[in-house]
C-alpha atoms as a PDB file:
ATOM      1  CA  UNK A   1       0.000   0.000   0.000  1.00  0.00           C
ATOM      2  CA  UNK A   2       0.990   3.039  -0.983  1.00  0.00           C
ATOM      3  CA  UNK A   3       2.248   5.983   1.344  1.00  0.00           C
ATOM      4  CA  UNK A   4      -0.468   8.261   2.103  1.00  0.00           C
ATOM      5  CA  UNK A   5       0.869  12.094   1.546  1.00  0.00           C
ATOM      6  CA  UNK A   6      -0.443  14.575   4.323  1.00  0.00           C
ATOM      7  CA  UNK A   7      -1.834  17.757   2.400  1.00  0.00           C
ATOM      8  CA  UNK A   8      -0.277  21.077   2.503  1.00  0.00           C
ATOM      9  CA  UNK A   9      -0.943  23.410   5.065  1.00  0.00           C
ATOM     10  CA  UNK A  10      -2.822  26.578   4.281  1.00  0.00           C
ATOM     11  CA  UNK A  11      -1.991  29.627   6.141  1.00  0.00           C
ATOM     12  CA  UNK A  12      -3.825  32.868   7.121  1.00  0.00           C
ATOM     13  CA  UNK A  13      -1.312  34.925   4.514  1.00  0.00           C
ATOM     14  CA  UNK A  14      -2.187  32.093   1.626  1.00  0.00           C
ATOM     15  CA  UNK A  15      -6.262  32.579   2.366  1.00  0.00           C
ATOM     16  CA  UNK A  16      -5.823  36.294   2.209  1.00  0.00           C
ATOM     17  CA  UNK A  17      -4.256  36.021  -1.391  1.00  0.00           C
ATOM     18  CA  UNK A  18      -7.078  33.346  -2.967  1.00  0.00           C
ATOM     19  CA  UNK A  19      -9.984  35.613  -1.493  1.00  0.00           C
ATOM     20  CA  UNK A  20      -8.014  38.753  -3.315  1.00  0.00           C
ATOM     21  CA  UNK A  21      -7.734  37.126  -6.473  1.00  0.00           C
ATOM     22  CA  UNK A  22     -11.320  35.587  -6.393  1.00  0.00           C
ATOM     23  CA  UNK A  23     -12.580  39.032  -5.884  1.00  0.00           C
ATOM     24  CA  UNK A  24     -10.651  40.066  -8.991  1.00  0.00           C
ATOM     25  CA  UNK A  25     -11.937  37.495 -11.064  1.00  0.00           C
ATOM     26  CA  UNK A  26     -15.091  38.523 -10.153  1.00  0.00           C
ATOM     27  CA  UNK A  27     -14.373  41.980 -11.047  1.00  0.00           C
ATOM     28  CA  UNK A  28     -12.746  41.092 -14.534  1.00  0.00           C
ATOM     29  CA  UNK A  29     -16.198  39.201 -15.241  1.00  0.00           C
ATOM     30  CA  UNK A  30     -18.431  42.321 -13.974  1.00  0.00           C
ATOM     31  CA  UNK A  31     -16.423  44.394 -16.658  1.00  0.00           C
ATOM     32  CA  UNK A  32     -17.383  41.638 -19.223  1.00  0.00           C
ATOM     33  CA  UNK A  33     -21.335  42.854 -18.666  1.00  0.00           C
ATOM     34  CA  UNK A  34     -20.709  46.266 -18.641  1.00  0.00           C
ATOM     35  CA  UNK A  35     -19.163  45.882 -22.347  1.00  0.00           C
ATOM     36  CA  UNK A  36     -21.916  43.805 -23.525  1.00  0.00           C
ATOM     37  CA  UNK A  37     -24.012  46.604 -21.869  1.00  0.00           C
ATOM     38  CA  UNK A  38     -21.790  49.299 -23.869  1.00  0.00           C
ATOM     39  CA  UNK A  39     -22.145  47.965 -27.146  1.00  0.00           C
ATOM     40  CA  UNK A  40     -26.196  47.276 -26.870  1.00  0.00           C
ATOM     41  CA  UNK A  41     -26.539  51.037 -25.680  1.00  0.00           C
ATOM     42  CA  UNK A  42     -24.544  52.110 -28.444  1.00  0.00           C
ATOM     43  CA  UNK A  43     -26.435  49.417 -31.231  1.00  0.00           C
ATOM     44  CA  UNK A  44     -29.777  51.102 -29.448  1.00  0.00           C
ATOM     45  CA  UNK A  45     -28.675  54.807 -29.776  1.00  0.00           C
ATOM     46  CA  UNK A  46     -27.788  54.362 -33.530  1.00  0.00           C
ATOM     47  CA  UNK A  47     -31.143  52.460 -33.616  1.00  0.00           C
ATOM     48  CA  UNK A  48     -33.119  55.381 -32.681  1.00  0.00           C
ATOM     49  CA  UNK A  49     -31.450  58.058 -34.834  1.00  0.00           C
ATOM     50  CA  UNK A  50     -32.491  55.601 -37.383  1.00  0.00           C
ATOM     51  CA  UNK A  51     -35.701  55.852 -36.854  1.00  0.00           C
ATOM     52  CA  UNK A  52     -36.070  59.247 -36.119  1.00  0.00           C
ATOM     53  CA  UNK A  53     -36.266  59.144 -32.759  1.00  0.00           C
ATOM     54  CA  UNK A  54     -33.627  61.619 -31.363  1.00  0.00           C
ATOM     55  CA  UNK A  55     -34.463  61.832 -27.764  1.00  0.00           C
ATOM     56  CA  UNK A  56     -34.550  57.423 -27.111  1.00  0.00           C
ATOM     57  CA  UNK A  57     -31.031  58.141 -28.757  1.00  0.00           C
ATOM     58  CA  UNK A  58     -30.125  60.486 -26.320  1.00  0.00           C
ATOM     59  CA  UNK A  59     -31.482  58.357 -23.332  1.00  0.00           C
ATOM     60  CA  UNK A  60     -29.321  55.279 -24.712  1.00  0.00           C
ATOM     61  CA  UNK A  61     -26.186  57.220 -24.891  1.00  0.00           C
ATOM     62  CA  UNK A  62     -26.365  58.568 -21.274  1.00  0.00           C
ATOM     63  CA  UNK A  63     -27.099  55.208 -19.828  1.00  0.00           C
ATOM     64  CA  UNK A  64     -23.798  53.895 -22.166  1.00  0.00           C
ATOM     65  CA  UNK A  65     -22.081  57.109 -20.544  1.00  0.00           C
ATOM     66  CA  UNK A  66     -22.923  55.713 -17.006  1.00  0.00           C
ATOM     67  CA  UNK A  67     -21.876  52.480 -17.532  1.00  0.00           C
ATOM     68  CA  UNK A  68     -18.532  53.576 -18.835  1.00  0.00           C
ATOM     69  CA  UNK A  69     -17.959  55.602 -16.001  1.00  0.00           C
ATOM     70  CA  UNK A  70     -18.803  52.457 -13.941  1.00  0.00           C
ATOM     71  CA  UNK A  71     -15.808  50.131 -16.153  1.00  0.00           C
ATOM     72  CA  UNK A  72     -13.447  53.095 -15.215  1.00  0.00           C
ATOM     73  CA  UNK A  73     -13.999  52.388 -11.957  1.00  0.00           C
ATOM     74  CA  UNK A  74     -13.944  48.600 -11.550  1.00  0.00           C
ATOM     75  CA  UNK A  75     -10.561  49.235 -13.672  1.00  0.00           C
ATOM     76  CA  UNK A  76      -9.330  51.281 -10.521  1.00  0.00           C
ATOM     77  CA  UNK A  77     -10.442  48.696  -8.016  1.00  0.00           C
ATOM     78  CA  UNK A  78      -9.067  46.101 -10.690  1.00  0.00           C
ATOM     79  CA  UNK A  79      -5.375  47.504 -10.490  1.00  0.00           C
ATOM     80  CA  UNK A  80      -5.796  47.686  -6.896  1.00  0.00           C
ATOM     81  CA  UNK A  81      -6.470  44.533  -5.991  1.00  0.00           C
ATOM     82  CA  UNK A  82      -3.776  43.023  -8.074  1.00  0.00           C
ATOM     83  CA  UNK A  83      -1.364  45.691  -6.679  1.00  0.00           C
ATOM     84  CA  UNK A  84      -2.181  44.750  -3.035  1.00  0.00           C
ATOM     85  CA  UNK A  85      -1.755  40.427  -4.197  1.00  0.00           C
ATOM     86  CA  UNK A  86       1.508  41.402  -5.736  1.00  0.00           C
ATOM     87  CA  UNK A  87       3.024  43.547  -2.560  1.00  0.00           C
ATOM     88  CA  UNK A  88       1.553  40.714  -0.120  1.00  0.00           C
ATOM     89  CA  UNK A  89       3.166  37.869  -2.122  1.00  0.00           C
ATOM     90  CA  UNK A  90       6.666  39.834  -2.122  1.00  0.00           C
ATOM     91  CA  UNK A  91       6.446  40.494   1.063  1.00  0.00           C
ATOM     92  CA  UNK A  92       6.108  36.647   1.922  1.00  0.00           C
ATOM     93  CA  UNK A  93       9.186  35.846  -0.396  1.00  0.00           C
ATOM     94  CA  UNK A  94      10.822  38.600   2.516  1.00  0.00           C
ATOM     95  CA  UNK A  95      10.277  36.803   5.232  1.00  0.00           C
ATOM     96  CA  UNK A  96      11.224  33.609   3.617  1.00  0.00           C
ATOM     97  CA  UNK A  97      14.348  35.503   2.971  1.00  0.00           C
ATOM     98  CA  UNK A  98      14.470  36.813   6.345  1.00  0.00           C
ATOM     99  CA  UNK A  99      13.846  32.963   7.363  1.00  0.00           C
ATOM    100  CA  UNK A 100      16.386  31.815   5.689  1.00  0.00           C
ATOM    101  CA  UNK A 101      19.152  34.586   6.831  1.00  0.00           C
ATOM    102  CA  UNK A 102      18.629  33.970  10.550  1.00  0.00           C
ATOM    103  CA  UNK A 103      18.668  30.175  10.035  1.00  0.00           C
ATOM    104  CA  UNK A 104      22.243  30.840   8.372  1.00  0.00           C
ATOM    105  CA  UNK A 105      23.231  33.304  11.275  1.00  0.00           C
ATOM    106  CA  UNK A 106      22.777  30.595  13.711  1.00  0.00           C
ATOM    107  CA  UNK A 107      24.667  27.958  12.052  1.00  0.00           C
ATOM    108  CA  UNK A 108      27.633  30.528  11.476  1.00  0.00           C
ATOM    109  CA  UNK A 109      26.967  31.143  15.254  1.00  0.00           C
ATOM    110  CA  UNK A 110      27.138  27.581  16.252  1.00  0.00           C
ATOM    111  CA  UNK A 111      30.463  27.353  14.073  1.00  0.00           C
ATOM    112  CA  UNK A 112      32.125  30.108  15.297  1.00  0.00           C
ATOM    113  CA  UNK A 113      31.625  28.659  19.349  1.00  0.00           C
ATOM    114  CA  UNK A 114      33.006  25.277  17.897  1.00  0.00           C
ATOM    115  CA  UNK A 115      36.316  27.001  16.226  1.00  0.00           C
ATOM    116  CA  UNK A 116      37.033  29.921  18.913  1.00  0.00           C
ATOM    117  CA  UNK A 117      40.616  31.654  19.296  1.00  0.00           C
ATOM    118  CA  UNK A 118      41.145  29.509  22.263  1.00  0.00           C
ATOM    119  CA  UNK A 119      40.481  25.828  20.205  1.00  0.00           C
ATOM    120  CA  UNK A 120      42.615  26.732  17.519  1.00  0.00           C
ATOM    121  CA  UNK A 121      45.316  28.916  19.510  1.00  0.00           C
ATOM    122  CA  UNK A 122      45.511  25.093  21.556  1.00  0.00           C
ATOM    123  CA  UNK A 123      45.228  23.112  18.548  1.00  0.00           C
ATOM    124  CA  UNK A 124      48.174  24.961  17.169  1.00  0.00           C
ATOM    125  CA  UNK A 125      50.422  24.233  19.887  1.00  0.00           C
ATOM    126  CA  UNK A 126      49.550  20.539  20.350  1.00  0.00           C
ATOM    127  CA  UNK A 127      50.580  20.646  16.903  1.00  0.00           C
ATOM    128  CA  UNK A 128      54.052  22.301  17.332  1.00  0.00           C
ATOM    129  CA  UNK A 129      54.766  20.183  20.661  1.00  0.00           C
ATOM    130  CA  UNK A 130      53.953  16.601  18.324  1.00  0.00           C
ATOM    131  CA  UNK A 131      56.520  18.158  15.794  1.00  0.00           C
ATOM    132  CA  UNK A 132      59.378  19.094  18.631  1.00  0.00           C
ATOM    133  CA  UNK A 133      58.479  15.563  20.188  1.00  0.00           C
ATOM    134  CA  UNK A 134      59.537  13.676  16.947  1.00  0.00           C
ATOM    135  CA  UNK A 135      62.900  15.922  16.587  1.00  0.00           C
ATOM    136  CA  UNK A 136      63.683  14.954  20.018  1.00  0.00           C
ATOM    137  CA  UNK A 137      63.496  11.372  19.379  1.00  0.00           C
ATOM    138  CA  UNK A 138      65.212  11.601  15.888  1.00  0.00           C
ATOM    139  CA  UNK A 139      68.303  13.676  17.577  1.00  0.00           C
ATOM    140  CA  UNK A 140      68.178  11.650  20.269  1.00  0.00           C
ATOM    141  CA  UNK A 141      68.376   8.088  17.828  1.00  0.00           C
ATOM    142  CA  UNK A 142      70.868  10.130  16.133  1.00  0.00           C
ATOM    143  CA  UNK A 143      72.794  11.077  19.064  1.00  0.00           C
ATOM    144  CA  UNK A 144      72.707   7.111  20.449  1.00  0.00           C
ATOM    145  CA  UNK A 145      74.471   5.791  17.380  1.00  0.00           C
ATOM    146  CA  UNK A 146      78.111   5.714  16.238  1.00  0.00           C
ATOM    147  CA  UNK A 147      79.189   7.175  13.174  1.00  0.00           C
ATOM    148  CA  UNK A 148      79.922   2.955  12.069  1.00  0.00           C
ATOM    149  CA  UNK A 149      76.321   2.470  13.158  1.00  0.00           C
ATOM    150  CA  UNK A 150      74.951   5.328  11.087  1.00  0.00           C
ATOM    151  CA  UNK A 151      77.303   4.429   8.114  1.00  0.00           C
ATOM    152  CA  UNK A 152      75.607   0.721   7.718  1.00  0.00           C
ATOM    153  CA  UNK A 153      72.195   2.260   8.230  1.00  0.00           C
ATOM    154  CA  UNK A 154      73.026   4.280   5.247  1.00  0.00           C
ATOM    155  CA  UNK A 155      74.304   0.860   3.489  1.00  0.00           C
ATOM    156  CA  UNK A 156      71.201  -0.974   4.456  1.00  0.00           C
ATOM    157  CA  UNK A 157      69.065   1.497   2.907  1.00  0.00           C
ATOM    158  CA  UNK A 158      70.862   1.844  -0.177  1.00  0.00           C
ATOM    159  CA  UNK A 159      70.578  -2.252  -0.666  1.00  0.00           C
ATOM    160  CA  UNK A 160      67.032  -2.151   0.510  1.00  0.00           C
ATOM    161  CA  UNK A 161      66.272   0.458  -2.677  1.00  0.00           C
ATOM    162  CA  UNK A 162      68.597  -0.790  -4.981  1.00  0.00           C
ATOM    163  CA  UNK A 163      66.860  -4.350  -4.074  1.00  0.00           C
ATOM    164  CA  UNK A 164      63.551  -2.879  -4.695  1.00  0.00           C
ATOM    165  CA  UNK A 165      64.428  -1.025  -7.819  1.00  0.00           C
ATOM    166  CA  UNK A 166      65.733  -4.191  -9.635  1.00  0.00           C
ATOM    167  CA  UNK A 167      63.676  -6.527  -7.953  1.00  0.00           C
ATOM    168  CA  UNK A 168      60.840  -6.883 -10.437  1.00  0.00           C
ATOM    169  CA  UNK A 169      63.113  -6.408 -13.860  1.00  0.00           C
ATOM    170  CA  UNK A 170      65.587  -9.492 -12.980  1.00  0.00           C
ATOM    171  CA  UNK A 171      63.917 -12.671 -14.751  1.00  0.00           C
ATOM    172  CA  UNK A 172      65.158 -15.814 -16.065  1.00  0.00           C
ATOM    173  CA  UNK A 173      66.170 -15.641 -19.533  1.00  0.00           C
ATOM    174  CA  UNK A 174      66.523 -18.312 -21.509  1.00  0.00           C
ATOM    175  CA  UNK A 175      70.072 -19.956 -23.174  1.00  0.00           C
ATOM    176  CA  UNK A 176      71.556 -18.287 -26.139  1.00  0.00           C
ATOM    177  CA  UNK A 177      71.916 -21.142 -28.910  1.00  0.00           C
ATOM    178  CA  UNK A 178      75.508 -22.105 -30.376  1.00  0.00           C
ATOM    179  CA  UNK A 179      74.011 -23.025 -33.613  1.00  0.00           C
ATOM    180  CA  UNK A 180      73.817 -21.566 -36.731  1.00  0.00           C
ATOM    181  CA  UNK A 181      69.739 -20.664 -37.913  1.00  0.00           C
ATOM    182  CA  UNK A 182      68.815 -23.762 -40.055  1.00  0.00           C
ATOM    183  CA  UNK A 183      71.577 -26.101 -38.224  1.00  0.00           C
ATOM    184  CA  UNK A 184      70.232 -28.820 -35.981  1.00  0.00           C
ATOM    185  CA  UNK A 185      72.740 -28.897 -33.219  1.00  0.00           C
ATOM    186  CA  UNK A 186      74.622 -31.418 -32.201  1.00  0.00           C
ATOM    187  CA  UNK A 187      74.900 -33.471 -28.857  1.00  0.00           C
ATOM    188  CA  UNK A 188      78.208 -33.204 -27.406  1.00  0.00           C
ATOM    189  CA  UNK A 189      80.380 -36.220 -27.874  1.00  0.00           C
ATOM    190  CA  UNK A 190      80.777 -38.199 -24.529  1.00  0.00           C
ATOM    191  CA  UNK A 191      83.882 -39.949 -24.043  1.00  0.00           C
ATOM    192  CA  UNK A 192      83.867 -43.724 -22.105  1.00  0.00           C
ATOM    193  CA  UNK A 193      86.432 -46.306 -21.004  1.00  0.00           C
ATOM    194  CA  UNK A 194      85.458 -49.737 -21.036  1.00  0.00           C
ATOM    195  CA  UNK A 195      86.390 -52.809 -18.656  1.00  0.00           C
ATOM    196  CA  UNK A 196      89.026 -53.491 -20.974  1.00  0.00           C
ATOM    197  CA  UNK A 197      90.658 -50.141 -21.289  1.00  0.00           C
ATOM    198  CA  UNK A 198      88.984 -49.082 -24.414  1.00  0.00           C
ATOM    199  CA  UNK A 199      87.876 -45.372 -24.793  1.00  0.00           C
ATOM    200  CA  UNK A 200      84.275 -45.482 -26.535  1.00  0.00           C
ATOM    201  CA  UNK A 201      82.746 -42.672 -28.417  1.00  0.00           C
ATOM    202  CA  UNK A 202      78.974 -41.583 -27.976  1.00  0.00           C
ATOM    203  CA  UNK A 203      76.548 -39.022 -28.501  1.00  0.00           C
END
């Protein structure tokens, strides 16, 4: 079975912004009548001059005249409403910011207590007293041995690299043959003295 995922949490800020933008939806859809509105008052007006009828044209133009003066305000409340959504979601991406800055202080903080003057002031000196430590044991080696001893230390070492150096080059090569290419060579002749005395030739 599958994980179930909690949903995200919805704050007070995030409300605030979805009831702002629903009420400019709404607002960009109450424009949408008044157009329709505009253009029937101004099919109507021509309408009436059509026919004649001068003052039905004048009463259709004032009532187009109101309703513009109506768009030009829902255009105002328009721009600020998304004015107000755009300042409130910047200042969220602040105090993320802001957030995120005094998380970082903290850590640099918590850094700074672990590597104070002191820590690294004692760190440094541990350091030089392990250095002085081994020079006191190499003089004192040093100092312990007689120029003989230090001379076949010297040897040994020099055997001990030359050792490893040829080590892995020396291998067994084979013999170099005494005959000519072509030429079978021939056993060596073996020379044998019988009971009797007799020498004996073989191969």
């Amino acid at each position: 079975m599958g994980s179930s995922q909690s949903a995200p949490k919805i704050t007070r800020q995030d409300r605030a912004i979805l009831d702002l933008k629903l009420q400019r939806d709404k607002l960009k859809q109450y424009q949408k009548k008044i157009q329709v509105i505009l253009d029937r008052e101004h099919q109507i007006a021509k309408s009436h001059l059509a026919a004649g009828d001068k003052d039905r044209a004048i009463i259709a133009l004032r009532r187009r005249k109101y309703q513009e003066s109506l768009l030009s305000k829902t255009d105002e409340q328009l721009t600020n409403l998304e004015q107000l959504v755009a300042t409130i979601e910047f200042s969220l991406v602040e105090v993320s910011v802001l957030h995120g800055l005094k998380q970082g202080n903290e850590v640099l903080k918590e850094i700074h207590h672990e590597m104070n003057l002191e820590s690294v002031e004692r760190l440094m000196e541990e350091t030089h007293e392990a250095r002085e430590y081994q020079r006191e044991i190499s003089d004192l080696l040093a100092n312990q041995l007689t120029v003989a001893d230090e001379d076949a230390v010297q040897a040994e070492l020099l055997e001990l690299q030359a050792a490893t150096m040829e080590g892995p080059i020396q291998q067994e090569l084979p013999s170099v043959p005494k005959a000519q290419p072509g030429e079978t060579e021939e056993p060596p002749l073996v020379l044998a003295q019988d009971a009797t005395g007799r020498i004996a030739v073989s191969s």
